[in-house]
Each structure stands twice: as structure tokens, then as C-alpha cells.
C-alpha atoms as a PDB file:
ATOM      1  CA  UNK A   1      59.495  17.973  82.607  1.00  0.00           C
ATOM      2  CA  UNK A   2      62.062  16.849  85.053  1.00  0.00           C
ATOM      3  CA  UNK A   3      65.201  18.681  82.887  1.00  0.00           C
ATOM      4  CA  UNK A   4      63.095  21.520  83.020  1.00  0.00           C
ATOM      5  CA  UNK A   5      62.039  21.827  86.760  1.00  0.00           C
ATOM      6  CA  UNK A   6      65.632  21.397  87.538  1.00  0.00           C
ATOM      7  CA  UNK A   7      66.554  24.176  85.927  1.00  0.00           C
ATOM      8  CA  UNK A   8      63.684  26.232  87.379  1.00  0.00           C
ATOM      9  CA  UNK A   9      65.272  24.981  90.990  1.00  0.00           C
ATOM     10  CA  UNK A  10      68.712  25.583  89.815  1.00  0.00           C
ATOM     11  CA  UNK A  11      67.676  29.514  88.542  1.00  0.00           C
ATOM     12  CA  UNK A  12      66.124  30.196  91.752  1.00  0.00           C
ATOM     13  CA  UNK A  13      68.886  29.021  93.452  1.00  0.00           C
ATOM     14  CA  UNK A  14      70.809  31.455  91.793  1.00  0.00           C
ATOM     15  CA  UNK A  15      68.572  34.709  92.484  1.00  0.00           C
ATOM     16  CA  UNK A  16      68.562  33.626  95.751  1.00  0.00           C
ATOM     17  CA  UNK A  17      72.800  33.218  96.752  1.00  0.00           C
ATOM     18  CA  UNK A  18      74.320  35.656  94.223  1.00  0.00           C
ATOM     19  CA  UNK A  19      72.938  39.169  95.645  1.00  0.00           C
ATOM     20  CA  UNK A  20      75.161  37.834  98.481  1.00  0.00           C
ATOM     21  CA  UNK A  21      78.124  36.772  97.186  1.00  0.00           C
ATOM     22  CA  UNK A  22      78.466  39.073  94.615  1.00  0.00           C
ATOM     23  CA  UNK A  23      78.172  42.849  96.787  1.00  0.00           C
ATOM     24  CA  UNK A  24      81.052  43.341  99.330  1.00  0.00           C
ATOM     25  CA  UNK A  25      80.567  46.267 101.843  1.00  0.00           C
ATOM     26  CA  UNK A  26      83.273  48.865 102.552  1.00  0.00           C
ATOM     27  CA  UNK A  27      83.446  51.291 105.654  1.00  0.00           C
ATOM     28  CA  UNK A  28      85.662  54.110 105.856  1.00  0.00           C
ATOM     29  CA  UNK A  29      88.708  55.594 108.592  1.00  0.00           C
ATOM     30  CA  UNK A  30      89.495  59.232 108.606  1.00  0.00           C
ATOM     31  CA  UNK A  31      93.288  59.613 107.787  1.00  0.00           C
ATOM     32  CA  UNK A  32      93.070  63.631 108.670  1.00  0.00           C
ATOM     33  CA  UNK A  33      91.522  64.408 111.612  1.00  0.00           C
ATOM     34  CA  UNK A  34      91.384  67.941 111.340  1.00  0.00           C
ATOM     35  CA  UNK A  35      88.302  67.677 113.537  1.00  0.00           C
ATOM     36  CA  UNK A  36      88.021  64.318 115.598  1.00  0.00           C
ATOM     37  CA  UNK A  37      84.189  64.955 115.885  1.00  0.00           C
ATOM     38  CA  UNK A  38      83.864  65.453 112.428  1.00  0.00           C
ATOM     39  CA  UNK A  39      86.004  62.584 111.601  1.00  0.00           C
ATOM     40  CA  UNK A  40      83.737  59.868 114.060  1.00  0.00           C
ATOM     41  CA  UNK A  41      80.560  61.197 112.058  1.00  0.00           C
ATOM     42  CA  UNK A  42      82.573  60.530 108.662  1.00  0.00           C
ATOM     43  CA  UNK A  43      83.158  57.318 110.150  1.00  0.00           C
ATOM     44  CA  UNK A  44      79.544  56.601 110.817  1.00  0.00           C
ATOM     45  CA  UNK A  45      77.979  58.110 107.941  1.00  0.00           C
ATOM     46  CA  UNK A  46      79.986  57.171 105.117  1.00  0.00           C
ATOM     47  CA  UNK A  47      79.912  53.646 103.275  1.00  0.00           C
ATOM     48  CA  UNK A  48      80.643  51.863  99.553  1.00  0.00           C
ATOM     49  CA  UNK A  49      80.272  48.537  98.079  1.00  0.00           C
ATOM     50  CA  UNK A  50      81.970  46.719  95.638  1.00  0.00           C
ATOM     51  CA  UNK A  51      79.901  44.695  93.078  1.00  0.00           C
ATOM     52  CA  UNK A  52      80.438  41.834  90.298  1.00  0.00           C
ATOM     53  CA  UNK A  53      79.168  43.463  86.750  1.00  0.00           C
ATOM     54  CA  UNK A  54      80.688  40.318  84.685  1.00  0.00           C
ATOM     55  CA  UNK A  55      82.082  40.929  81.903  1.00  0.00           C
ATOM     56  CA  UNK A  56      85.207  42.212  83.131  1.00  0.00           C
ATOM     57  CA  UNK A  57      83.388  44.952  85.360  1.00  0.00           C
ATOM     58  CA  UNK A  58      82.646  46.477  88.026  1.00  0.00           C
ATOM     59  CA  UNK A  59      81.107  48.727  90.103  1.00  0.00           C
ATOM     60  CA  UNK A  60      81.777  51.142  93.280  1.00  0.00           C
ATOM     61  CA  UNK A  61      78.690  52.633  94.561  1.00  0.00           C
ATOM     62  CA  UNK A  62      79.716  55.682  97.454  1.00  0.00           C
ATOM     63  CA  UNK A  63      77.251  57.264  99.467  1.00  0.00           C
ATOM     64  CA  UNK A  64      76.222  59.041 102.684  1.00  0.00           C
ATOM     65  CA  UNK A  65      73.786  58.079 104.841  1.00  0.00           C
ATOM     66  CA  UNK A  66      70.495  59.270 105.160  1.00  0.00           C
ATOM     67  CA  UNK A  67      70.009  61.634 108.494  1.00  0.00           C
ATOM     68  CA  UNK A  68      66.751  60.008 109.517  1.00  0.00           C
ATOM     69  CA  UNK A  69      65.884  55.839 109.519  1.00  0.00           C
ATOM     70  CA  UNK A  70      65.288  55.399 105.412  1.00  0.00           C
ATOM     71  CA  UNK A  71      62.171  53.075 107.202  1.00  0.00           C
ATOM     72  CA  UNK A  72      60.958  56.420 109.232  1.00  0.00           C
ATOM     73  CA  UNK A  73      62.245  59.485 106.987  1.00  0.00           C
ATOM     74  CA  UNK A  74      60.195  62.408 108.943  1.00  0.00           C
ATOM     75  CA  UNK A  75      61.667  60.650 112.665  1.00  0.00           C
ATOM     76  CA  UNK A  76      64.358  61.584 114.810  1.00  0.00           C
ATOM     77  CA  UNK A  77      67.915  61.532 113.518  1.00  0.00           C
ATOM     78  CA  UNK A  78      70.128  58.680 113.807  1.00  0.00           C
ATOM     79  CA  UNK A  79      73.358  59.051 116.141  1.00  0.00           C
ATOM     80  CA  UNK A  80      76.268  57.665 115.933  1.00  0.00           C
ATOM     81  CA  UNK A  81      78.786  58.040 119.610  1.00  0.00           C
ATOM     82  CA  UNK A  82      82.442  60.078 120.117  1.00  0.00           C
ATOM     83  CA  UNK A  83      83.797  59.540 123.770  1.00  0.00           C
ATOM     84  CA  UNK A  84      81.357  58.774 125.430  1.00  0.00           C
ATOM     85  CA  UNK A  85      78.981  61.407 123.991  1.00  0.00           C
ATOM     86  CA  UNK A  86      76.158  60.979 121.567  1.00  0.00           C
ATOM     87  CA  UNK A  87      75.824  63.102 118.382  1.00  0.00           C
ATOM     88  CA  UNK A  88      72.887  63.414 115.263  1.00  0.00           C
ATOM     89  CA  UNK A  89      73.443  62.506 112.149  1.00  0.00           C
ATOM     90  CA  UNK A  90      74.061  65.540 110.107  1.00  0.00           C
ATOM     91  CA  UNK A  91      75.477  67.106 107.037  1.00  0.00           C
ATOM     92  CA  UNK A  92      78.220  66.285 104.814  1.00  0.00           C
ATOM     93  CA  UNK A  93      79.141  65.794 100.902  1.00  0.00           C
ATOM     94  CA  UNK A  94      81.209  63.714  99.065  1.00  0.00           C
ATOM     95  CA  UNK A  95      83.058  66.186  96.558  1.00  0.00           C
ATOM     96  CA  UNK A  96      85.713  63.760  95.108  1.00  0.00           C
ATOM     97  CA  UNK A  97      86.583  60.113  94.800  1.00  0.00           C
ATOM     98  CA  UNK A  98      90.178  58.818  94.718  1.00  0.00           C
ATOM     99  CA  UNK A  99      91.578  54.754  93.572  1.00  0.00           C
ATOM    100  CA  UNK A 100      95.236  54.207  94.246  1.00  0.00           C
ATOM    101  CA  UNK A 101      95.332  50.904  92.321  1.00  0.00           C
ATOM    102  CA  UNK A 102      98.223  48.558  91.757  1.00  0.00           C
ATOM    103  CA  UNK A 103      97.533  47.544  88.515  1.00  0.00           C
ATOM    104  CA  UNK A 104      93.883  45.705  89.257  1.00  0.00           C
ATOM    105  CA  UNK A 105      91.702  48.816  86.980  1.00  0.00           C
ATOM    106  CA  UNK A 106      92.004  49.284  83.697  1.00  0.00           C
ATOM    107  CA  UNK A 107      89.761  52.778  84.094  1.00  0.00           C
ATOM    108  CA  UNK A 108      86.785  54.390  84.822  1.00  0.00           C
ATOM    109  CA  UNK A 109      83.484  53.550  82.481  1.00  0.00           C
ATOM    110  CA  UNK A 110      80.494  55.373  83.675  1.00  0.00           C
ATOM    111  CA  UNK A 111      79.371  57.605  86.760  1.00  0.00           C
ATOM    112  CA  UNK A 112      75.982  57.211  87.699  1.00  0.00           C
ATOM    113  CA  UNK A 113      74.537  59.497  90.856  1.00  0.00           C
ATOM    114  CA  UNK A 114      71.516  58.845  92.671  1.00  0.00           C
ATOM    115  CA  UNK A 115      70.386  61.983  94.500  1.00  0.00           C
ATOM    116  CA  UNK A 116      67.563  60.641  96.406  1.00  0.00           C
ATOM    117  CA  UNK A 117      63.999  62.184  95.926  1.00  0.00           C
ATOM    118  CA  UNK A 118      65.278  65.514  95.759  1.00  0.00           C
ATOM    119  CA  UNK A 119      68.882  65.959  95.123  1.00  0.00           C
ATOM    120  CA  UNK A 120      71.717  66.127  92.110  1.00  0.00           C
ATOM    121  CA  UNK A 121      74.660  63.897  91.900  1.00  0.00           C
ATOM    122  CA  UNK A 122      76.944  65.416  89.515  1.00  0.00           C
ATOM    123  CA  UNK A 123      80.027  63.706  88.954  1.00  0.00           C
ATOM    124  CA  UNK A 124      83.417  64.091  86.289  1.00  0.00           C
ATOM    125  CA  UNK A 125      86.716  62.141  85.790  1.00  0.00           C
ATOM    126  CA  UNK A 126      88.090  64.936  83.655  1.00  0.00           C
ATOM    127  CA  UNK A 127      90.336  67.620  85.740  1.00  0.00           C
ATOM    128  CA  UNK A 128      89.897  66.263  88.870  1.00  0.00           C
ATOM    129  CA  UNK A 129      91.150  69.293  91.585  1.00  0.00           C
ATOM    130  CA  UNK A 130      93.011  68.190  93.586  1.00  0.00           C
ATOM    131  CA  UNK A 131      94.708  65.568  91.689  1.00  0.00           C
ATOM    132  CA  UNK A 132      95.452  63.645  95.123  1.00  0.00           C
ATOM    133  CA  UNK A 133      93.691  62.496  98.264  1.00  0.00           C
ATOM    134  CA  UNK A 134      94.423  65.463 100.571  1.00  0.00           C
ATOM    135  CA  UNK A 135      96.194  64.215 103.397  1.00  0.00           C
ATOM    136  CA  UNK A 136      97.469  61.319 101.251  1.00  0.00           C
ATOM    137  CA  UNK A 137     100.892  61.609 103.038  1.00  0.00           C
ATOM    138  CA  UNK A 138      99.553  60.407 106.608  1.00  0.00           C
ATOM    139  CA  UNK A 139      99.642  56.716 104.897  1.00  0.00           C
ATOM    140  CA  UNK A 140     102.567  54.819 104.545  1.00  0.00           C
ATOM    141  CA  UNK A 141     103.155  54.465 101.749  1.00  0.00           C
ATOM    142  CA  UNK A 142     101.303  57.672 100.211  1.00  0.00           C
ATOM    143  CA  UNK A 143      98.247  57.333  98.846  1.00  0.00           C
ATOM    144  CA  UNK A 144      98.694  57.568  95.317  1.00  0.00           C
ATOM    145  CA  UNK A 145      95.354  58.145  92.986  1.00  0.00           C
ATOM    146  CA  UNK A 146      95.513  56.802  89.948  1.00  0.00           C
ATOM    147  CA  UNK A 147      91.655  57.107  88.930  1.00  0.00           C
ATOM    148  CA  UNK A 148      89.234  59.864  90.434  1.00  0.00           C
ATOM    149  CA  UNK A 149      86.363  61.786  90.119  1.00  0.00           C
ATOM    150  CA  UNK A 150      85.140  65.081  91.198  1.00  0.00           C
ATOM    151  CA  UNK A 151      81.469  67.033  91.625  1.00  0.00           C
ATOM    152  CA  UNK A 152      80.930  69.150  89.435  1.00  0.00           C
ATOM    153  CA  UNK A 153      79.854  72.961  90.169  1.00  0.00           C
ATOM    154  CA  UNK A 154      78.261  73.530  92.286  1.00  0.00           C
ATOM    155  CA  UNK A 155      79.586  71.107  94.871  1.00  0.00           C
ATOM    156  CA  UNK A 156      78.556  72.561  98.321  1.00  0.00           C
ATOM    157  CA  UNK A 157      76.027  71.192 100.319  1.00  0.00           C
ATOM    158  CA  UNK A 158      72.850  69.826  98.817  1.00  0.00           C
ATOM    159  CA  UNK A 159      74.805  70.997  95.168  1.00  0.00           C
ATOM    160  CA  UNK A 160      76.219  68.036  92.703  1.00  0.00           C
ATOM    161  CA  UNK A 161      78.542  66.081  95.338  1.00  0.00           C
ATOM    162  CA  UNK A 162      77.164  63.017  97.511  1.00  0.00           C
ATOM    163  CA  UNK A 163      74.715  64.293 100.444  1.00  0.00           C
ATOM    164  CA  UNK A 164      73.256  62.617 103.457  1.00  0.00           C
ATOM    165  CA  UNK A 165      70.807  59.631 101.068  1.00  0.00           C
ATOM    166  CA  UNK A 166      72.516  60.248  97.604  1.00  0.00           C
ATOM    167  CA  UNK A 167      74.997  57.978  95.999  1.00  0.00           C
ATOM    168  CA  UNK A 168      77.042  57.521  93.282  1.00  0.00           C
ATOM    169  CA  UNK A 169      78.263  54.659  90.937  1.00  0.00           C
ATOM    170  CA  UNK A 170      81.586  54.188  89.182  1.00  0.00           C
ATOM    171  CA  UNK A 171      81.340  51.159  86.648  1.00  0.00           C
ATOM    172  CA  UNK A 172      85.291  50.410  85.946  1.00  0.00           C
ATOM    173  CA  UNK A 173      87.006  48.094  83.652  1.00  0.00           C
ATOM    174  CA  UNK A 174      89.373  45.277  85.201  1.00  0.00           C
ATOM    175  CA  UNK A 175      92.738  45.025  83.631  1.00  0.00           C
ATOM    176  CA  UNK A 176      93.183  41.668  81.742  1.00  0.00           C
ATOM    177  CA  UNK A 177      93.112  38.640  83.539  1.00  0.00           C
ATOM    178  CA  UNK A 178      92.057  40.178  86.770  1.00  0.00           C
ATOM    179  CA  UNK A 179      88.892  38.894  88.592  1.00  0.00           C
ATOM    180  CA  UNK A 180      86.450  40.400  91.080  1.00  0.00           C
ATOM    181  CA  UNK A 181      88.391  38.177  94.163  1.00  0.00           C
ATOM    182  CA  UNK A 182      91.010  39.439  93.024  1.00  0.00           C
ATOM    183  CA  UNK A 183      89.923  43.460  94.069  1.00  0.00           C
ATOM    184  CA  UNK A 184      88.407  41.620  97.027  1.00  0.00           C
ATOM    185  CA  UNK A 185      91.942  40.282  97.700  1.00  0.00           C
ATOM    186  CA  UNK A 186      93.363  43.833  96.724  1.00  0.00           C
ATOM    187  CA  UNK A 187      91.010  45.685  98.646  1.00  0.00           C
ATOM    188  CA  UNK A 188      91.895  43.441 101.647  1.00  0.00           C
ATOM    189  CA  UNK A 189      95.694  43.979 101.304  1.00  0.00           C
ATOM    190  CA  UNK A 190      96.049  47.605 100.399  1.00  0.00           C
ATOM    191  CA  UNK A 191      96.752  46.924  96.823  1.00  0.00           C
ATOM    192  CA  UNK A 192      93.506  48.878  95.808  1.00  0.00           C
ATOM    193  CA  UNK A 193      92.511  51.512  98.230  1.00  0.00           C
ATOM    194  CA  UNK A 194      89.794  54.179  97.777  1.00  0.00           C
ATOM    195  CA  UNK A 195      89.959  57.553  99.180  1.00  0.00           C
ATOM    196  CA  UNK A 196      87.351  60.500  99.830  1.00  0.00           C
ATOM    197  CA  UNK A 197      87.454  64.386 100.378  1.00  0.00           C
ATOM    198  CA  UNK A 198      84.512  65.059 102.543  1.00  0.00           C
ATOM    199  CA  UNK A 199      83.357  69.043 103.106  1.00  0.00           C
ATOM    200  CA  UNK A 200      80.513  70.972 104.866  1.00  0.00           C
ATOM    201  CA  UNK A 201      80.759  68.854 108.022  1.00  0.00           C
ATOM    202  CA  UNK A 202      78.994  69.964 110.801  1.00  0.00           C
ATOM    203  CA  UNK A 203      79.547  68.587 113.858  1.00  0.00           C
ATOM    204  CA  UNK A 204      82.939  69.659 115.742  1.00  0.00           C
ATOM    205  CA  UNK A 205      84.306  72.975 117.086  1.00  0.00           C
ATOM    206  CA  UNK A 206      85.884  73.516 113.618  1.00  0.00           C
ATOM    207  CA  UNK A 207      82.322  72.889 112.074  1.00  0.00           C
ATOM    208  CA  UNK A 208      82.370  74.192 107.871  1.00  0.00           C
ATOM    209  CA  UNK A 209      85.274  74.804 108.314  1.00  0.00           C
ATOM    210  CA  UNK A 210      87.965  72.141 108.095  1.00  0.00           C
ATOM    211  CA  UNK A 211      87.181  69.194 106.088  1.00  0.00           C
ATOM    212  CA  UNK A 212      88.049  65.336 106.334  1.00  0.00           C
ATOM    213  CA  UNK A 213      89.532  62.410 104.067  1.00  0.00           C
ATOM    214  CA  UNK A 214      88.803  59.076 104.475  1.00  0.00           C
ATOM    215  CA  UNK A 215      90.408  55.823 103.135  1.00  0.00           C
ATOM    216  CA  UNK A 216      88.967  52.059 103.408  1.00  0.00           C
ATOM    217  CA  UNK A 217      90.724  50.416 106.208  1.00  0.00           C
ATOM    218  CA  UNK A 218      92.357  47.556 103.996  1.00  0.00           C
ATOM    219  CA  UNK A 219      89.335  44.911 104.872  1.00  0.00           C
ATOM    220  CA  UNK A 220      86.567  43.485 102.465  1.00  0.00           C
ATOM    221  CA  UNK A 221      83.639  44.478 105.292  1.00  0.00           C
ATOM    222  CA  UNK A 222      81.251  42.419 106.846  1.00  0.00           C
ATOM    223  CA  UNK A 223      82.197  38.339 105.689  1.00  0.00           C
ATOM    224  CA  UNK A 224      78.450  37.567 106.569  1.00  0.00           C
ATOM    225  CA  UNK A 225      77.273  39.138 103.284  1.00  0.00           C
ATOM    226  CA  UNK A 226      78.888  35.960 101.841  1.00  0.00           C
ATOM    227  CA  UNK A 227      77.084  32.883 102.747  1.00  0.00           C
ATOM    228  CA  UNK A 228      78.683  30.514 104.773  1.00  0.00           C
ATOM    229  CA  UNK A 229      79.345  27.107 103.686  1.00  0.00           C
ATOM    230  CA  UNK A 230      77.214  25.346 105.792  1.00  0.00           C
ATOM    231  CA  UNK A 231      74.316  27.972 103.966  1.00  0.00           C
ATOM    232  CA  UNK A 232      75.337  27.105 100.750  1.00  0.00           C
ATOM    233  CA  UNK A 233      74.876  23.364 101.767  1.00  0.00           C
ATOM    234  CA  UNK A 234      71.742  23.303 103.541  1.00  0.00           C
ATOM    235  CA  UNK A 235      70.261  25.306 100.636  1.00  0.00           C
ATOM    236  CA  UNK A 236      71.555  22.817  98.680  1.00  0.00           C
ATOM    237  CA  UNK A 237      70.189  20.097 100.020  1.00  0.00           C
ATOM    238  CA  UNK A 238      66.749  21.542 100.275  1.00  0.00           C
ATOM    239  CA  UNK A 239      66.832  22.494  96.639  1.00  0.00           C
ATOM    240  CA  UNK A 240      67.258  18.565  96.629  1.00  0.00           C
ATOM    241  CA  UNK A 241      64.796  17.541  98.385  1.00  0.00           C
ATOM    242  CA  UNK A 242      62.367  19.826  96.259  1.00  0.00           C
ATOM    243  CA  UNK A 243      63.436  18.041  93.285  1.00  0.00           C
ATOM    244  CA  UNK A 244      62.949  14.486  94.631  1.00  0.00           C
ATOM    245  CA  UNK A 245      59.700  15.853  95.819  1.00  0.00           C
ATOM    246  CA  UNK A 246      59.013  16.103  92.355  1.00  0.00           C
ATOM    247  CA  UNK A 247      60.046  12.875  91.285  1.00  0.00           C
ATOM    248  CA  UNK A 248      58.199  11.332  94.311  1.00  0.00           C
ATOM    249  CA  UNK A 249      54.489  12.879  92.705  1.00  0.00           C
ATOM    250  CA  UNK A 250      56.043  12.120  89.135  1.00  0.00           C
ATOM    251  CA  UNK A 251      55.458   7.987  89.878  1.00  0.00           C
END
């Protein structure tokens, strides 16, 4: 009985820390700037995480985010601030998805979309037009994709590509020997960077008309989405006190 409850203690402990140290957020910097409005909302709106599959895996999820509060779907928009001013939430798609990787993917498995209620996420790694990030040459050095995907027709708004509450997944192999801190470390560094075309922003005076890229800005996100030591620890210890608890009612 007491090999057993241990166990139990030990798999809860589990559920419980590795949603958090597995999932690493990712925000997004516009590189173009075609439209500096547009490019803030970009900014705002877009988002990706990076997640531990195991088994030499794993996976990107990209999305937009929803207009309204997900919590309060029918109120007001959310807003997001541009010097000084406030601005809604508004629309915007995804249409493709760029890795310039340093030898840390071995290649793309699946793509998975999640259109929301309503909507189609329609994504290919075959073909992808155009090849590059546009705007790839405002890094130093270039972004250079080496993986991508594209939506596939049609791509406009509310069509196949990534909308305000859709995302999409992109389960990739790691190259041998290479684990998931190590495309933490990568991501961190520039050695991995992701890159994506946004279209059908409306927000700026060049509203539909221009669109935006956007690259991660070489940082693993927020560090509190990894529990801090002194977590770790005092879970610990509880989770040991639970099972001399146990032993205490055992006598």
C-alpha cells in the first residue's frame, strides 16, 4: 500500500509541474513596418508556443488572438496601445510560416489547424510562395527559411490561413541528439528563429493594403511558465508531508 500511494503522489506530482515546464511562450516583433500601426497590432495580437512531444518531437502551435475576451466572446474588443493612442483588436491572418534553423529540425511532421467554432485552418509544406520571409533582409544576418508552410486557397480573411481565435500546429522532428532545451537555448540565441507573413490588416492608414512580417525576438518568453525552484521545493515537500501523513494513520 505504501509503494503504491507513493506512486499515486509521485503521478500527481507530475500532472501537476509538467504543463509548466514543458510549454514555452513566444511573442513576436515586426521586422517590416510597412505600417507602424499595423505592425503594434501584429505585435499584440500574434503569439506561439513551443511544446515537449517526447520522442524526439515537437510542436509549434501559431495563432491570432481572439478580437473579444475568449471569457466574454459577444463583449467589447480588446485593445492593445500605439503612441499614446488606443486601438481594437481587429483583423488579420496568418498566410505562411517560416523556421530558419541551424541544424536543431530534422523537418516538418504534421500540420494541425484549429479554426475556432467557425473557421478553416488550411495549411501545406509543399510549394511554399514565397520561399522566404518577406523582408528577411532587414535582419542581420538574413533570415534564411529552411522549413515553412503556407495556407492553402483561399487564404484571405476568414479563408484557410490563421484568423483572429484560430491556430495552427506544426509537430517537427529534432535532428539526432538534439533536445527540447536545446530549441529553448536556440530559440533564445537566434539559432532557430520563426518568421510570419501577416495580410488583411486593418488598422493603419495603409489598412489591406500593405502587409507585415514578424520574427520572435530571440527570447524563450515569459520564465514564470517554468516553476521556480523554490516551487518545485515547496511542492516537494508537501508531497512529503502527504506521504508521512500516510504513514502516520498506517501505525
Amino acid at each position: 500500500m505504501k509503494k503504491i500511494a507513493l506512486i499515486s503522489i509521485l503521478l500527481i506530482a507530475g500532472a501537476m509541474i509538467a504543463p509548466y515546464a514543458h510549454a514555452t511562450p513566444i511573442t513576436f516583433e515586426s521586422i517590416t513596418n510597412n505600417d507602424p500601426i499595423n505592425s503594434a497590432a501584429g505585435e499584440a495580437q500574434l503569439y506561439a508556443d513551443v511544446q515537449d512531444l517526447g520522442g524526439g518531437q515537437v510542436q509549434f502551435t501559431f495563432g491570432v488572438a481572439s478580437i473579444s475576451d475568449p471569457n466574454d466572446p459577444w463583449g467589447p474588443p480588446r485593445t492593445f496601445e500605439y503612441d499614446g493612442q488606443e486601438y481594437e483588436y481587429g483583423d488579420m491572418h496568418i498566410s505562411e510560416i517560416y523556421f530558419d534553423d541551424s541544424d536543431f529540425l530534422a523537418g516538418i511532421v504534421s500540420l494541425v489547424g484549429d479554426g475556432g467554432a467557425w473557421g478553416f485552418v488550411n495549411f501545406t509544406d509543399e510549394d511554399v510562395d514565397p520561399a522566404n520571409l518577406p523582408g528577411a533582409e532587414n535582419l542581420d544576418p538574413d533570415f534564411a527559411a529552411t522549413f515553412s508552410a503556407e495556407a492553402l486557397p483561399p487564404e484571405g480573411s476568414y479563408g484557410n490561413g490563421i484568423d483572429p481565435g484560430e491556430s495552427l500546429g506544426v509537430v517537427l522532428d529534432l535532428q539526432t541528439g538534439v533536445s527540447y532545451q536545446d530549441v529553448l537555448t536556440a530559440l533564445g540565441n537566434g539559432g532557430l528563429r520563426l518568421g510570419l507573413h501577416v495580410q488583411g490588416m486593418y488598422f493603419g492608414e495603409n489598412s489591406g493594403i500593405t502587409s507585415e512580417s514578424f520574427v520572435n525576438p530571440y527570447e524563450t518568453g515569459d520564465p514564470g511558465a517554468v516553476p521556480e525552484p523554490s516551487t518545485v521545493l515547496l511542492l516537494g515537500a508537501g508531497l512529503l508531508g502527504l506521504l508521512g501523513l500516510g504513514r502516520k494513520y498506517k501505525k
